[in-house]
C-alpha atoms as a PDB file:
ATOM      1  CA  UNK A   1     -96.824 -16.907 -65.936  1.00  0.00           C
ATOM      2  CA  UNK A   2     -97.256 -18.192 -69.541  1.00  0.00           C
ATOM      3  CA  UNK A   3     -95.141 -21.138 -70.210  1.00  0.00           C
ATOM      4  CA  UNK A   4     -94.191 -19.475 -73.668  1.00  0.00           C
ATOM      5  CA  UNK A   5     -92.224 -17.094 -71.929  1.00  0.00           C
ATOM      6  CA  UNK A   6     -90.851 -18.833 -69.183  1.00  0.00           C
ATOM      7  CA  UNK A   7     -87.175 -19.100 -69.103  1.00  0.00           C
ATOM      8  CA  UNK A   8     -86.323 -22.666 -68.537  1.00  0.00           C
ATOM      9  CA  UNK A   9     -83.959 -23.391 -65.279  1.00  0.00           C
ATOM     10  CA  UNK A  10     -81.082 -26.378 -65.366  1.00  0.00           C
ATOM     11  CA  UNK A  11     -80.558 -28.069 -62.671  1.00  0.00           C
ATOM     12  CA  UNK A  12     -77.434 -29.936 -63.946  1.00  0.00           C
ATOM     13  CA  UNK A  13     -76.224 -27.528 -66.256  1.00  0.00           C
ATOM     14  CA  UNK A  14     -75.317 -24.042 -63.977  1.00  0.00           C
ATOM     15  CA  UNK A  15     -72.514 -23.298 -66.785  1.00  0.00           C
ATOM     16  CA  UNK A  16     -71.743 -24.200 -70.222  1.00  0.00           C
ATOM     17  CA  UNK A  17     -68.410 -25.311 -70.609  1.00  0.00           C
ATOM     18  CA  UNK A  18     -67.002 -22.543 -72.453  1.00  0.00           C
ATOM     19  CA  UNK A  19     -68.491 -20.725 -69.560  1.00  0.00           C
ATOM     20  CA  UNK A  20     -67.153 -22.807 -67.232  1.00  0.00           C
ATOM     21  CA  UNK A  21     -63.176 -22.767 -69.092  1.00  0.00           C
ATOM     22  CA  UNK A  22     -63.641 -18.980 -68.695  1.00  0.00           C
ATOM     23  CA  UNK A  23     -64.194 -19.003 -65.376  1.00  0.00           C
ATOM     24  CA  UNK A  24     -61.122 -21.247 -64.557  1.00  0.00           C
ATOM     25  CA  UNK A  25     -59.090 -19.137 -66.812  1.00  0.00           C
ATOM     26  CA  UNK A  26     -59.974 -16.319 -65.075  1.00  0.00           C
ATOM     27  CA  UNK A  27     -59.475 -17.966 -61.558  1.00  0.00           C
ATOM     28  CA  UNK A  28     -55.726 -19.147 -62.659  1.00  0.00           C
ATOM     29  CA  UNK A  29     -54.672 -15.724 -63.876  1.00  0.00           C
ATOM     30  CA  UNK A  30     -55.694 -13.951 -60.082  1.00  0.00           C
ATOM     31  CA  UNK A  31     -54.152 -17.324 -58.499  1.00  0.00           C
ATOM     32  CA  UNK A  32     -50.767 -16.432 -60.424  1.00  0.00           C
ATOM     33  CA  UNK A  33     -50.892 -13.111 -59.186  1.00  0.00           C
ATOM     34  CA  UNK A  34     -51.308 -13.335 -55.592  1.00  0.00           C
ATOM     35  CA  UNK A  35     -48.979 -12.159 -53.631  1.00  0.00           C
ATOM     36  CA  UNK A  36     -45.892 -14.132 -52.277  1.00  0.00           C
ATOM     37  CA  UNK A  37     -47.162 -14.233 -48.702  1.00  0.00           C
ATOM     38  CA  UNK A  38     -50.667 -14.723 -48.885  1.00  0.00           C
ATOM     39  CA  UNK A  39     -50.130 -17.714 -51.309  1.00  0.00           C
ATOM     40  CA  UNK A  40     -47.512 -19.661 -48.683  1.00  0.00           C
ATOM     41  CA  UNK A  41     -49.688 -18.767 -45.790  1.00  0.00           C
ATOM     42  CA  UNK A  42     -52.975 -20.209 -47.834  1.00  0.00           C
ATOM     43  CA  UNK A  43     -50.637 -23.222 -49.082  1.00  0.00           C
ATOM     44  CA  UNK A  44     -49.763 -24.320 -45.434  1.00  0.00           C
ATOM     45  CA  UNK A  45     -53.059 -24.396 -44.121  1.00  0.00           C
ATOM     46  CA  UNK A  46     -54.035 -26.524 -47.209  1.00  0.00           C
ATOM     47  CA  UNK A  47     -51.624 -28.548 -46.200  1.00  0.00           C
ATOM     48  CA  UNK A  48     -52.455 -28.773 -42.740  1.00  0.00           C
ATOM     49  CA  UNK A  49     -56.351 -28.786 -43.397  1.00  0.00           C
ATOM     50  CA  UNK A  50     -54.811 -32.212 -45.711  1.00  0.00           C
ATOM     51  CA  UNK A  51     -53.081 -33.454 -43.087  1.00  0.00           C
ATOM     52  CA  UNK A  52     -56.015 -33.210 -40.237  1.00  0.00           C
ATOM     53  CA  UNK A  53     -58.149 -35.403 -42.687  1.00  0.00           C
ATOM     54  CA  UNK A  54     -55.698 -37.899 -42.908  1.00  0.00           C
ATOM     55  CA  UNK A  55     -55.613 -38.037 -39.322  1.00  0.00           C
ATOM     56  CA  UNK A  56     -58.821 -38.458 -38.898  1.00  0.00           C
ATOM     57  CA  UNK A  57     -59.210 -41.039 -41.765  1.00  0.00           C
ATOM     58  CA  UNK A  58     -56.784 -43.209 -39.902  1.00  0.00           C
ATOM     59  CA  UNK A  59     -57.989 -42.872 -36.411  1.00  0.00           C
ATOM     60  CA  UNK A  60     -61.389 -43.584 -38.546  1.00  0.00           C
ATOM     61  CA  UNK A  61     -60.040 -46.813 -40.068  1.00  0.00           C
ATOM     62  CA  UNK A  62     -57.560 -48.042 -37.137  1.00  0.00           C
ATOM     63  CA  UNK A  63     -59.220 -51.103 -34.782  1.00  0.00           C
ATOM     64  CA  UNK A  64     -59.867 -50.491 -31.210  1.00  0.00           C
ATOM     65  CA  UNK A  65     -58.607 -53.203 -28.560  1.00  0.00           C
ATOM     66  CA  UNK A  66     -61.637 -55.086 -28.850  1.00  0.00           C
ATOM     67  CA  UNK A  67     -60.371 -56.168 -32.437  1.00  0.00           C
ATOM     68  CA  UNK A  68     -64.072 -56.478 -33.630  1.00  0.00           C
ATOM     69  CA  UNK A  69     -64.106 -54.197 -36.419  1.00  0.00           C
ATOM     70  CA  UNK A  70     -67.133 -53.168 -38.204  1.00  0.00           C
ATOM     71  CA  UNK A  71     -68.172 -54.321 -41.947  1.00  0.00           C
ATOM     72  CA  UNK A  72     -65.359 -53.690 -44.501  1.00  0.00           C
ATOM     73  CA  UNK A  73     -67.596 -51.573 -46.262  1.00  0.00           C
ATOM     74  CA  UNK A  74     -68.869 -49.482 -44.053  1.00  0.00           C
ATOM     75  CA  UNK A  75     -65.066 -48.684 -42.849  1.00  0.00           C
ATOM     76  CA  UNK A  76     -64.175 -47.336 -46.543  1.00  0.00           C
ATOM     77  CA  UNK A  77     -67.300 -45.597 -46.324  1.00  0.00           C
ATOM     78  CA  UNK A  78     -66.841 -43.983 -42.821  1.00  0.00           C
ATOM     79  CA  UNK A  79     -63.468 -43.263 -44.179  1.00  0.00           C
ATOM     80  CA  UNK A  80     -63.766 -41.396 -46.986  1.00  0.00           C
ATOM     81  CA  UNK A  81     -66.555 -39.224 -45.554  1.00  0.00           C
ATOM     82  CA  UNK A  82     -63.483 -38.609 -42.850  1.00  0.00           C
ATOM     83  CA  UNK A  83     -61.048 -38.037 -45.057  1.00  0.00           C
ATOM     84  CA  UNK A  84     -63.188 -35.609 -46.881  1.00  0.00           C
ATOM     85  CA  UNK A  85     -63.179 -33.364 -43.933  1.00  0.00           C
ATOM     86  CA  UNK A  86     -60.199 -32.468 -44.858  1.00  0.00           C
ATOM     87  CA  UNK A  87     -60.805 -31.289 -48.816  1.00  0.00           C
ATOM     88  CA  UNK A  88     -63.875 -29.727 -47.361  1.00  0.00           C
ATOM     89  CA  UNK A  89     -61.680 -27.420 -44.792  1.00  0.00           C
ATOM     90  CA  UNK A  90     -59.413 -26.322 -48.199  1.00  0.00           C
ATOM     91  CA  UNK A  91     -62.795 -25.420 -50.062  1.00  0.00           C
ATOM     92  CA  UNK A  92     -64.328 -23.731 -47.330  1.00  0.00           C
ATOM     93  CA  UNK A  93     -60.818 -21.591 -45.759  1.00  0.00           C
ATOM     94  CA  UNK A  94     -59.946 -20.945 -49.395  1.00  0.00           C
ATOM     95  CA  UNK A  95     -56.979 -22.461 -49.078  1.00  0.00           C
ATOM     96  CA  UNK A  96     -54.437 -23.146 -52.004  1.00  0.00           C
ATOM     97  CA  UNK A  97     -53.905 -26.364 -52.797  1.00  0.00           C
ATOM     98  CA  UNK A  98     -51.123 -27.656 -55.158  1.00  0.00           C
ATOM     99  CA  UNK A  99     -53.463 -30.052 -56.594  1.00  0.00           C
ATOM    100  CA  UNK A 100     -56.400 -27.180 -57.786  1.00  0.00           C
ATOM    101  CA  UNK A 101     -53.590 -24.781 -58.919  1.00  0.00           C
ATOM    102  CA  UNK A 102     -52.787 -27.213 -61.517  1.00  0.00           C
ATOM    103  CA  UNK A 103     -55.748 -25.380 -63.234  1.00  0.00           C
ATOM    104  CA  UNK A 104     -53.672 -22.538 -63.631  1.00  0.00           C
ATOM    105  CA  UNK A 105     -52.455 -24.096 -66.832  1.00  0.00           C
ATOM    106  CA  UNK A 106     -55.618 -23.173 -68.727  1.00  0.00           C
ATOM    107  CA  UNK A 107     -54.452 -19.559 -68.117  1.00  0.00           C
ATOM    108  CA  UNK A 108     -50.797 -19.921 -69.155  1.00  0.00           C
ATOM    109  CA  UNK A 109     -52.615 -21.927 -72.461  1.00  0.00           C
ATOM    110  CA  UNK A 110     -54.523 -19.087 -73.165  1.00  0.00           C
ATOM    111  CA  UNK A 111     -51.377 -16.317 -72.515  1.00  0.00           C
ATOM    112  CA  UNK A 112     -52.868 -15.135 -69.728  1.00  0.00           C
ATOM    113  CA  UNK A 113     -49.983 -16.121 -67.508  1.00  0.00           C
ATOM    114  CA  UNK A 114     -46.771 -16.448 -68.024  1.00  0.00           C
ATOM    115  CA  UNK A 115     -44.712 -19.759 -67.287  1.00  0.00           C
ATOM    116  CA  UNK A 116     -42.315 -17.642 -64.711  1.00  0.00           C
ATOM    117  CA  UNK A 117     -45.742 -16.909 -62.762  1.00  0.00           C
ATOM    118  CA  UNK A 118     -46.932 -20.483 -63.329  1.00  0.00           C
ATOM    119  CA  UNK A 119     -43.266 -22.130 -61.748  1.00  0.00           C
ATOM    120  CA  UNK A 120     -43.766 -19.375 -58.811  1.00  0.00           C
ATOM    121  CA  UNK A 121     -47.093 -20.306 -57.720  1.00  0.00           C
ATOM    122  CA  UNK A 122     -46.992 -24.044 -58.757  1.00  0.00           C
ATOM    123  CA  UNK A 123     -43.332 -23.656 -56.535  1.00  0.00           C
ATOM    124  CA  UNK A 124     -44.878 -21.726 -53.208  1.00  0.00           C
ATOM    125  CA  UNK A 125     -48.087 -24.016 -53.172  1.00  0.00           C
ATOM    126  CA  UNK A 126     -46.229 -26.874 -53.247  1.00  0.00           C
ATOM    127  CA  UNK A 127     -43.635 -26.232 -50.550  1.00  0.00           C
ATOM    128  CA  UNK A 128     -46.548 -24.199 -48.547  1.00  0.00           C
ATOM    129  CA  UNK A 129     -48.741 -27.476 -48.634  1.00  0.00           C
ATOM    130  CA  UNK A 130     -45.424 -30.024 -47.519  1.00  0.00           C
ATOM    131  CA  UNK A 131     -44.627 -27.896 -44.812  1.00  0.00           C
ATOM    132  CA  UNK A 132     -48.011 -27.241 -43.358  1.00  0.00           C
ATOM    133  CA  UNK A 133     -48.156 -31.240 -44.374  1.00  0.00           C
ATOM    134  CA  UNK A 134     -45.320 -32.290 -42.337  1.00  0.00           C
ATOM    135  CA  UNK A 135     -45.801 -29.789 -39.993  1.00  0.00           C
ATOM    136  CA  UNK A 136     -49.462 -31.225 -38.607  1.00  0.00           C
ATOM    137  CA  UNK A 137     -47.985 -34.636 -38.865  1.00  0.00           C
ATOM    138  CA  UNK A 138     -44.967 -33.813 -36.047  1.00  0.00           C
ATOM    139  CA  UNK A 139     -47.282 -32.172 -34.116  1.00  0.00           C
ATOM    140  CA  UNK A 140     -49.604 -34.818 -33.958  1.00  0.00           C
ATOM    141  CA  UNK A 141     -46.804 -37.085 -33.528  1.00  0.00           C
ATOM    142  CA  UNK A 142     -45.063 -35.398 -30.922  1.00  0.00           C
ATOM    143  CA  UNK A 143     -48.993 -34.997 -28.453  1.00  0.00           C
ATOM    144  CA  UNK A 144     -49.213 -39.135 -29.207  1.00  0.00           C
ATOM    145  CA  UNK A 145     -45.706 -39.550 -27.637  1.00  0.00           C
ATOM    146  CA  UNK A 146     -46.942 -37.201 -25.024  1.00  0.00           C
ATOM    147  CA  UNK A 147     -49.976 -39.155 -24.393  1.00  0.00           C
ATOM    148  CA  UNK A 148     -47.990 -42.056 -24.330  1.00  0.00           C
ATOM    149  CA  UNK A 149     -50.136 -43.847 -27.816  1.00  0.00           C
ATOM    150  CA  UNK A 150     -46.910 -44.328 -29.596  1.00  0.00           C
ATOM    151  CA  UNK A 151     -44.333 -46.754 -28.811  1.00  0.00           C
END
């Protein structure tokens, strides 16, 4: 193919930014729309999916009983690669997570949205994300006690 005529391909560069303000202004207005339901059921597993890579960050970071831990580096490595699990599960289940629909602004800027749907969603994501939050955390609290690791 003649270079002349070759369109060039970014690597770093998959959308300009007035692309990319479209995109999430386009995102927020069918995240303000959702339904009720599906939003809270979404918002609780983001929660939990939260939740499980906490977990797993601290069993990451917490000492075993030899008290020889490894280098301090390596730990806040190791732990934010477990952690990340977590953020990862949210991406990936297309879960909604308070934090992301904070976007939803740029649609309410533009007049897209209006602030009643904005408070509704920003509302249902939040409490959908403590409960499935809290939730995960009792029930890993109560199988500890079970096990017997707690107190």
């Amino acid at each position: 193919m003649d270079q002349t005529t070759a369109t060039p391909i970014s690597l770093l560069d998959a959308y300009a930014p007035a692309e990319i303000a479209l995109r999430v202004r386009e995102i927020g207005v069918a995240k303000a729309s959702m339904p009720v339901l599906t939003m809270f059921a979404l918002a609780v597993l983001a929660g939990a999916f939260i939740a499980l890579g906490a977990v797993f960050f601290t069993v990451t970071m917490t000492g075993g009983k030899t008290g020889q831990l490894p280098a301090f580096g390596l730990m806040r490595v190791a732990g934010g690669i477990t952690f990340s699990v977590g953020l990862i599960l949210v991406v990936v289940g297309g879960a909604e997570l308070f934090t992301g629909n904070n976007l939803i602004a740029m649609a309410w800027a533009s007049g897209r949205v209006t602030t009643q749907q904005v408070i509704r969603n920003w509302g249902w994501v939040y409490l959908g994300n403590l409960i499935g939050a809290v939730g995960t955390a009792a029930l890993v609290g109560i199988q500890s006690m079970s096990d017997g690791a707690v107190g």
